[in-house]
ModelCIF file with pLDDT and N, C-alpha, C, O atoms, coordinates in Angstrom:
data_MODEL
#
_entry.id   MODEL 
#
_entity.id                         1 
_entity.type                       polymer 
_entity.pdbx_number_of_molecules   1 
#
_entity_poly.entity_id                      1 
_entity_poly.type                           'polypeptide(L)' 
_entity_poly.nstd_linkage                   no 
_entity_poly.nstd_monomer                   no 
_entity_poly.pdbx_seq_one_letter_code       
;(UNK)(UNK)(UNK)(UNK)(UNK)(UNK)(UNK)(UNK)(UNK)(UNK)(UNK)(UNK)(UNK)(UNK)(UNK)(UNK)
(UNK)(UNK)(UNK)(UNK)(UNK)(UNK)(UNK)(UNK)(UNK)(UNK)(UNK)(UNK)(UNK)(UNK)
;
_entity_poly.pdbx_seq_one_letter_code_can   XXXXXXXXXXXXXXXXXXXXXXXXXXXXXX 
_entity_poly.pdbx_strand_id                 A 
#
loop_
_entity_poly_seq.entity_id 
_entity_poly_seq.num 
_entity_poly_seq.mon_id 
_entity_poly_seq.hetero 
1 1  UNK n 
1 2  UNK n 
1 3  UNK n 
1 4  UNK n 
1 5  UNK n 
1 6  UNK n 
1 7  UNK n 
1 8  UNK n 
1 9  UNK n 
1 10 UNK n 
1 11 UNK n 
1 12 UNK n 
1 13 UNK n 
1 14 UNK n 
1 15 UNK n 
1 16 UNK n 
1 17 UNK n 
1 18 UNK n 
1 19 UNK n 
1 20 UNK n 
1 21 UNK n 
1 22 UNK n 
1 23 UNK n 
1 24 UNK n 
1 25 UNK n 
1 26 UNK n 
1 27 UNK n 
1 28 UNK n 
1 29 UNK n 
1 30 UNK n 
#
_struct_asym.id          A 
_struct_asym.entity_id   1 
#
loop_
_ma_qa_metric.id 
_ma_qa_metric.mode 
_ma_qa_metric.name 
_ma_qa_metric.software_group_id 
_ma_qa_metric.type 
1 global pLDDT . pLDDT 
2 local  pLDDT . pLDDT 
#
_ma_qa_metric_global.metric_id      1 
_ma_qa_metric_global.metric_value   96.83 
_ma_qa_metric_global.model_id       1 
_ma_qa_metric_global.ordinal_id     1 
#
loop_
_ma_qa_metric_local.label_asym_id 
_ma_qa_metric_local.label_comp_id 
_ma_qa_metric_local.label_seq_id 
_ma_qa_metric_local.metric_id 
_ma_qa_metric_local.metric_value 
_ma_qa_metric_local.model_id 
_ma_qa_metric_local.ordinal_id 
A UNK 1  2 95.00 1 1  
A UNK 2  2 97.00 1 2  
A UNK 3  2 98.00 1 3  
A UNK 4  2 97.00 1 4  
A UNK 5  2 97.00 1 5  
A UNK 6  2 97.00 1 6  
A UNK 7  2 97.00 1 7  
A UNK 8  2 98.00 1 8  
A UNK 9  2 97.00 1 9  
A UNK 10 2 98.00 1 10 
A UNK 11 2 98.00 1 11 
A UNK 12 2 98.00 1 12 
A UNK 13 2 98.00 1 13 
A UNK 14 2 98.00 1 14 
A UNK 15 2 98.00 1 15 
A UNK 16 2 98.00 1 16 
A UNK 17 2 98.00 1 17 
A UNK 18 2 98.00 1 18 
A UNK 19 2 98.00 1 19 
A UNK 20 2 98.00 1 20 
A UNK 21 2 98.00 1 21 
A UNK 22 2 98.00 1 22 
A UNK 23 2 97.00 1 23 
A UNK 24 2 97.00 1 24 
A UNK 25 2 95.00 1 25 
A UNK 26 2 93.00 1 26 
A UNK 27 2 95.00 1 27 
A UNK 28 2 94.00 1 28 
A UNK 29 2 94.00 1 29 
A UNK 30 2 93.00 1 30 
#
loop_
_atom_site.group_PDB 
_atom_site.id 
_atom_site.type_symbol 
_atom_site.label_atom_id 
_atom_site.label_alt_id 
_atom_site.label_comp_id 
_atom_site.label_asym_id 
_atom_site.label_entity_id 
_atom_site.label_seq_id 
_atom_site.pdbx_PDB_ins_code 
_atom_site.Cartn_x 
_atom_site.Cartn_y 
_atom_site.Cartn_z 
_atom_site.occupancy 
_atom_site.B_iso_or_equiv 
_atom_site.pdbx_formal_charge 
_atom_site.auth_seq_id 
_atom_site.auth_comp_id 
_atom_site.auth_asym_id 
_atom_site.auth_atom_id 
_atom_site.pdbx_PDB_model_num 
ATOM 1   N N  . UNK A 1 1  ? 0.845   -1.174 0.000  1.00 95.00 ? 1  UNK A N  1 
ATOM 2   C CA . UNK A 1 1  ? 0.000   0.000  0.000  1.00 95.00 ? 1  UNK A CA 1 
ATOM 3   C C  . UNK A 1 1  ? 0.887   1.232  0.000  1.00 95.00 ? 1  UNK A C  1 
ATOM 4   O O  . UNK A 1 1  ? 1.670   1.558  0.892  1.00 95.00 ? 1  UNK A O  1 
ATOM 5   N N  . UNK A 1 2  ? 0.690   1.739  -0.913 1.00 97.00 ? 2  UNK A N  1 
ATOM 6   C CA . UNK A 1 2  ? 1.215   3.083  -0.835 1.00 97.00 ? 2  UNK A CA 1 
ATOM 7   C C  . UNK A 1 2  ? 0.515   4.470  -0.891 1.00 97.00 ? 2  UNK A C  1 
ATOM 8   O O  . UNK A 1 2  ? -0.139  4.816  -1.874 1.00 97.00 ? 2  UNK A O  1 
ATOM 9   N N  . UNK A 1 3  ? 0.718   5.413  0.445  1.00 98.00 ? 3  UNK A N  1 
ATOM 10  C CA . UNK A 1 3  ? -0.358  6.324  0.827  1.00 98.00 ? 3  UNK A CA 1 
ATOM 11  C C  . UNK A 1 3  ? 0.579   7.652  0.554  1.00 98.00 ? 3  UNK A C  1 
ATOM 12  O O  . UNK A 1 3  ? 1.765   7.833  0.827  1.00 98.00 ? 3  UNK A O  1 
ATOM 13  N N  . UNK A 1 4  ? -0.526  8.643  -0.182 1.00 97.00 ? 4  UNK A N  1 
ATOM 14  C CA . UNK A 1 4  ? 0.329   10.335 -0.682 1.00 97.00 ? 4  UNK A CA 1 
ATOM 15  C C  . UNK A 1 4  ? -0.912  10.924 0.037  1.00 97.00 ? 4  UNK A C  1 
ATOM 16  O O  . UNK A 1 4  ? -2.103  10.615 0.027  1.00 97.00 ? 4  UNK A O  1 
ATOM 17  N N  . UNK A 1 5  ? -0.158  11.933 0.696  1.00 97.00 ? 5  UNK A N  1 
ATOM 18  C CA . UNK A 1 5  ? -0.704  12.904 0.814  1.00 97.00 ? 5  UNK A CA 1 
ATOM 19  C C  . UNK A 1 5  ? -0.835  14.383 0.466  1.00 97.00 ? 5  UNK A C  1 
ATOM 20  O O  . UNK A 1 5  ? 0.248   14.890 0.176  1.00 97.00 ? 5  UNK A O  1 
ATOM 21  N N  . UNK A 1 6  ? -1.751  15.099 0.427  1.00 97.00 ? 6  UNK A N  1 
ATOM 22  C CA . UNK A 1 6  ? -1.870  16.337 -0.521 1.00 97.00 ? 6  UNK A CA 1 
ATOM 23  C C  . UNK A 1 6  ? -2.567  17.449 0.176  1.00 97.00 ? 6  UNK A C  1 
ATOM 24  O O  . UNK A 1 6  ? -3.117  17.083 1.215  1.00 97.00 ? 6  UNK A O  1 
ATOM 25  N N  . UNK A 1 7  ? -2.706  18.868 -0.151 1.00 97.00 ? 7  UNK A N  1 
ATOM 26  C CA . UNK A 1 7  ? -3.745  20.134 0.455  1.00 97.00 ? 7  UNK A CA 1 
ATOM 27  C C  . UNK A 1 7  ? -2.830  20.525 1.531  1.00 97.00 ? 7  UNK A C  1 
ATOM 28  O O  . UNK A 1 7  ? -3.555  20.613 2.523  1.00 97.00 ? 7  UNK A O  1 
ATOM 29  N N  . UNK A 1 8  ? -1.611  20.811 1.874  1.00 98.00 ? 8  UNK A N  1 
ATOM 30  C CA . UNK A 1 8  ? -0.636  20.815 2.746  1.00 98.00 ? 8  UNK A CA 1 
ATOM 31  C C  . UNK A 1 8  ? -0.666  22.536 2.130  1.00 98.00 ? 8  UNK A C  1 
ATOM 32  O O  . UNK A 1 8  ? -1.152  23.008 1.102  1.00 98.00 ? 8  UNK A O  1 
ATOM 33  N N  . UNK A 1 9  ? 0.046   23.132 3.214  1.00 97.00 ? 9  UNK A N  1 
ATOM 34  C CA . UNK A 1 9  ? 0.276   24.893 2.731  1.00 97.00 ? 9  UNK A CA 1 
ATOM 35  C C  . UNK A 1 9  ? 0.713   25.749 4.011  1.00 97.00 ? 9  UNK A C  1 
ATOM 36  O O  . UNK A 1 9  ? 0.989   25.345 5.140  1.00 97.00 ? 9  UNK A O  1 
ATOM 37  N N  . UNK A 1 10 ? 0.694   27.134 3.467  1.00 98.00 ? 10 UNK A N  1 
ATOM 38  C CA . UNK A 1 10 ? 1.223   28.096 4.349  1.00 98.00 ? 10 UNK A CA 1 
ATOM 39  C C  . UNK A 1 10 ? 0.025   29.258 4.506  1.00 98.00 ? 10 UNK A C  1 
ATOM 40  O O  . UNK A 1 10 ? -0.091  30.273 3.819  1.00 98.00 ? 10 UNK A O  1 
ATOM 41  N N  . UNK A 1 11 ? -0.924  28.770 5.727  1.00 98.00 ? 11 UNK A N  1 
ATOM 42  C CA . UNK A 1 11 ? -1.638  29.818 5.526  1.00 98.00 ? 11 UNK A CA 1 
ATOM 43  C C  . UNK A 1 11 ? -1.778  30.574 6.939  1.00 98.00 ? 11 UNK A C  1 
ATOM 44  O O  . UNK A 1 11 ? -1.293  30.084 7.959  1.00 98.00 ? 11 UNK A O  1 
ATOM 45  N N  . UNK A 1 12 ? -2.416  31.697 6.938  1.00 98.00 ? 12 UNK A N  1 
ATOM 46  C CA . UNK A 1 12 ? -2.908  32.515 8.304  1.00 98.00 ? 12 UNK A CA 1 
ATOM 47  C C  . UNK A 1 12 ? -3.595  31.754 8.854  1.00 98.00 ? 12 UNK A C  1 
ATOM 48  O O  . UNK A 1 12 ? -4.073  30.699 8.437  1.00 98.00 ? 12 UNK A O  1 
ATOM 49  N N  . UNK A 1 13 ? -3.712  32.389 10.114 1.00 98.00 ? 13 UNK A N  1 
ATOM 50  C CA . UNK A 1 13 ? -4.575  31.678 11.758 1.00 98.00 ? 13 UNK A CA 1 
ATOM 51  C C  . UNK A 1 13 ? -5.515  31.754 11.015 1.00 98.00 ? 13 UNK A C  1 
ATOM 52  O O  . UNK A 1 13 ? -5.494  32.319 9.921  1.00 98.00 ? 13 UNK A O  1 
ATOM 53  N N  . UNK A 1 14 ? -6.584  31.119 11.581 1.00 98.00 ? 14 UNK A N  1 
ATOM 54  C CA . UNK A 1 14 ? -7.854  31.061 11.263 1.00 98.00 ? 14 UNK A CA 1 
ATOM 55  C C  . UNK A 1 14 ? -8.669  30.589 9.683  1.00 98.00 ? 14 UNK A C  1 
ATOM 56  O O  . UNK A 1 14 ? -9.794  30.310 9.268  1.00 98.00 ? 14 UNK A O  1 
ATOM 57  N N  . UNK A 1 15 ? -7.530  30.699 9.279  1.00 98.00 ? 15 UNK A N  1 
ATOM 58  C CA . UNK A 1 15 ? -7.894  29.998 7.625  1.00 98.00 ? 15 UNK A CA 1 
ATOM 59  C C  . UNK A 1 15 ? -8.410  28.184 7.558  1.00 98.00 ? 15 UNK A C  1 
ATOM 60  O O  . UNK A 1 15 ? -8.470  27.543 8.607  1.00 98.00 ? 15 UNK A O  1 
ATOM 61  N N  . UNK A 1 16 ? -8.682  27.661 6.464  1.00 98.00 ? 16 UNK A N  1 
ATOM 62  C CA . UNK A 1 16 ? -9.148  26.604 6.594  1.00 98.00 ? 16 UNK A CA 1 
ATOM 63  C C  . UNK A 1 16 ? -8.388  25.709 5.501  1.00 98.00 ? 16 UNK A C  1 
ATOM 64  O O  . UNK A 1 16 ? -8.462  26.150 4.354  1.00 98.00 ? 16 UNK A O  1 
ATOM 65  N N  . UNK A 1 17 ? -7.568  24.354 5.705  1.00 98.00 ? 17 UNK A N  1 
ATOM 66  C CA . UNK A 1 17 ? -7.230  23.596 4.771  1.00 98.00 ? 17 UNK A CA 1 
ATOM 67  C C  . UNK A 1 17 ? -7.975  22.328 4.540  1.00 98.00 ? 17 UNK A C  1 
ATOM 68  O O  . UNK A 1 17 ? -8.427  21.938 5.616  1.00 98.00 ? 17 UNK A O  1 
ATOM 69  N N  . UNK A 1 18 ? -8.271  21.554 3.583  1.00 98.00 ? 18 UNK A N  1 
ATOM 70  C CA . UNK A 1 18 ? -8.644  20.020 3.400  1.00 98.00 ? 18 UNK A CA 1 
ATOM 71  C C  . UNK A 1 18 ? -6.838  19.349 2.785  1.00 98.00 ? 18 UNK A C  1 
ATOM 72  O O  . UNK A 1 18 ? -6.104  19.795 1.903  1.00 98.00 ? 18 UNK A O  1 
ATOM 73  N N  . UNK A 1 19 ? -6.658  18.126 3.744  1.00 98.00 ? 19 UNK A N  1 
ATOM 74  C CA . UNK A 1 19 ? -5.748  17.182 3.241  1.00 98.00 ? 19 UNK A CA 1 
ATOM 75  C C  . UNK A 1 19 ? -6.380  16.172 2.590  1.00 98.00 ? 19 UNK A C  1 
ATOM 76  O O  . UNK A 1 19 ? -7.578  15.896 2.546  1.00 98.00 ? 19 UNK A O  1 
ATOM 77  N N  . UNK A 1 20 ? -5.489  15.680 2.115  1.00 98.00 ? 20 UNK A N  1 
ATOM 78  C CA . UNK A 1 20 ? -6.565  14.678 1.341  1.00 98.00 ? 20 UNK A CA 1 
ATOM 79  C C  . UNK A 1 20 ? -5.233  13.192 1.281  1.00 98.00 ? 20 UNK A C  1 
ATOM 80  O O  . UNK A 1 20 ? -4.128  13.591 0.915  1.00 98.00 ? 20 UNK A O  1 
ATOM 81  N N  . UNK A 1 21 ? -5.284  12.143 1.498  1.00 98.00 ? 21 UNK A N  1 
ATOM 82  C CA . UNK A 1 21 ? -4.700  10.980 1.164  1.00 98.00 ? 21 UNK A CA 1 
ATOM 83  C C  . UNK A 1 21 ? -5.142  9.935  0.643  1.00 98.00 ? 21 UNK A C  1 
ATOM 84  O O  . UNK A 1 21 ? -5.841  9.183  1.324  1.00 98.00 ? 21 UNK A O  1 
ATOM 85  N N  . UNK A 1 22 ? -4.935  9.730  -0.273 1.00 98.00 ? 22 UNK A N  1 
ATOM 86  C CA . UNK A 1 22 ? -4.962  8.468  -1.447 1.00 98.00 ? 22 UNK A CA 1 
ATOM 87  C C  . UNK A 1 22 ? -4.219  7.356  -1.542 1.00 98.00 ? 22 UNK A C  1 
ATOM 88  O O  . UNK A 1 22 ? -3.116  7.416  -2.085 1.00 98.00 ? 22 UNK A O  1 
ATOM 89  N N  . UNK A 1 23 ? -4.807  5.934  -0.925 1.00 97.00 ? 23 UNK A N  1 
ATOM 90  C CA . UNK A 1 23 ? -3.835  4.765  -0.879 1.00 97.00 ? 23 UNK A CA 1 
ATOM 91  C C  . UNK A 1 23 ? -3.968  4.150  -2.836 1.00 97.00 ? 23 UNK A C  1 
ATOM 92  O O  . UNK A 1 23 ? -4.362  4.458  -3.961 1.00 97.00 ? 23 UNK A O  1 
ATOM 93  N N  . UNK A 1 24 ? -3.742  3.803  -2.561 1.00 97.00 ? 24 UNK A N  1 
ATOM 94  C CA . UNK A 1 24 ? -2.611  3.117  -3.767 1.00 97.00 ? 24 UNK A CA 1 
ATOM 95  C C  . UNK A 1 24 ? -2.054  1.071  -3.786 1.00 97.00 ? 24 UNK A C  1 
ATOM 96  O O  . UNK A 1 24 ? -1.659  0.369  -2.854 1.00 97.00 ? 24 UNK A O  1 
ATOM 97  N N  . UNK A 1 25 ? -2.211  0.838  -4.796 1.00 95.00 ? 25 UNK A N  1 
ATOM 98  C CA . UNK A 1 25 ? -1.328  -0.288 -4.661 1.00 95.00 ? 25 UNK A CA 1 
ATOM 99  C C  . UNK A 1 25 ? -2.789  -1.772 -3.955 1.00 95.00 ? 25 UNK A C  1 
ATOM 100 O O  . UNK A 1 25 ? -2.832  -2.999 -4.033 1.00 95.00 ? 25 UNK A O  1 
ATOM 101 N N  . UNK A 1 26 ? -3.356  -1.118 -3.580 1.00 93.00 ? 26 UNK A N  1 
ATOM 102 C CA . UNK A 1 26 ? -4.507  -2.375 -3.037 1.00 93.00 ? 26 UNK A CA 1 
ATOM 103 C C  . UNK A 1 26 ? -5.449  -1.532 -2.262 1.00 93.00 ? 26 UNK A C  1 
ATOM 104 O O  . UNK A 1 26 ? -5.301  -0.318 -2.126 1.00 93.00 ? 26 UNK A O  1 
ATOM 105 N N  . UNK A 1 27 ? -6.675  -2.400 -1.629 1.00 95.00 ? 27 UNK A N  1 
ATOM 106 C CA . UNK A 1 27 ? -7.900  -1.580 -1.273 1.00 95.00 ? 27 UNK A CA 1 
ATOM 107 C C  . UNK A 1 27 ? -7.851  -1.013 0.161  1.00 95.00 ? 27 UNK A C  1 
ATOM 108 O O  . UNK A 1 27 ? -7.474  -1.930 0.891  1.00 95.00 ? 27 UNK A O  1 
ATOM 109 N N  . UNK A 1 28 ? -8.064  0.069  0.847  1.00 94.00 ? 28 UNK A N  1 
ATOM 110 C CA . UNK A 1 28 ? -7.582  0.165  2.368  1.00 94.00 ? 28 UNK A CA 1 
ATOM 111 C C  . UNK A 1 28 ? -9.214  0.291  2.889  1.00 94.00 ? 28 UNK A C  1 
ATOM 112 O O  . UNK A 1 28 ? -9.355  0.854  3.974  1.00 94.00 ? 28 UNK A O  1 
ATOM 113 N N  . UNK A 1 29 ? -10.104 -0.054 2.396  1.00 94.00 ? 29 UNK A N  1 
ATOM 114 C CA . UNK A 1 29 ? -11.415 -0.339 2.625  1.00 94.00 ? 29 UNK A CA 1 
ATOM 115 C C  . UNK A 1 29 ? -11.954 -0.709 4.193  1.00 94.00 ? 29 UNK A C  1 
ATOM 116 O O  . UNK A 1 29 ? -12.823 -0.169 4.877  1.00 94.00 ? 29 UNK A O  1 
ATOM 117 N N  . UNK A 1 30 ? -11.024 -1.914 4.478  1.00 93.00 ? 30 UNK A N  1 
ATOM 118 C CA . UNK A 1 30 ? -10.509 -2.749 5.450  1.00 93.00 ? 30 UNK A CA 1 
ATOM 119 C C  . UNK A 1 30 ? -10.168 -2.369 6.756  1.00 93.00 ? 30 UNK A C  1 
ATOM 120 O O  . UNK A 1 30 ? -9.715  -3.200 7.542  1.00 93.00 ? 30 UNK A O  1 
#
């Protein structure tokens, strides 16, 4: 399984981010 992650940044207090990670390679369903 291979897991990336993404939505990473440089922002001000109070701001809002989404990360997001995507496995890879087989189902992580499980």
């Amino acid at each position: 399984v291979q897991l990336v992650e993404s939505g990473g940044g440089l922002v001000q207090a109070g701001a809002s981010l989404r990360l997001s990670c995507t496995a890879s390679g087989r189902s992580v369903s499980g």
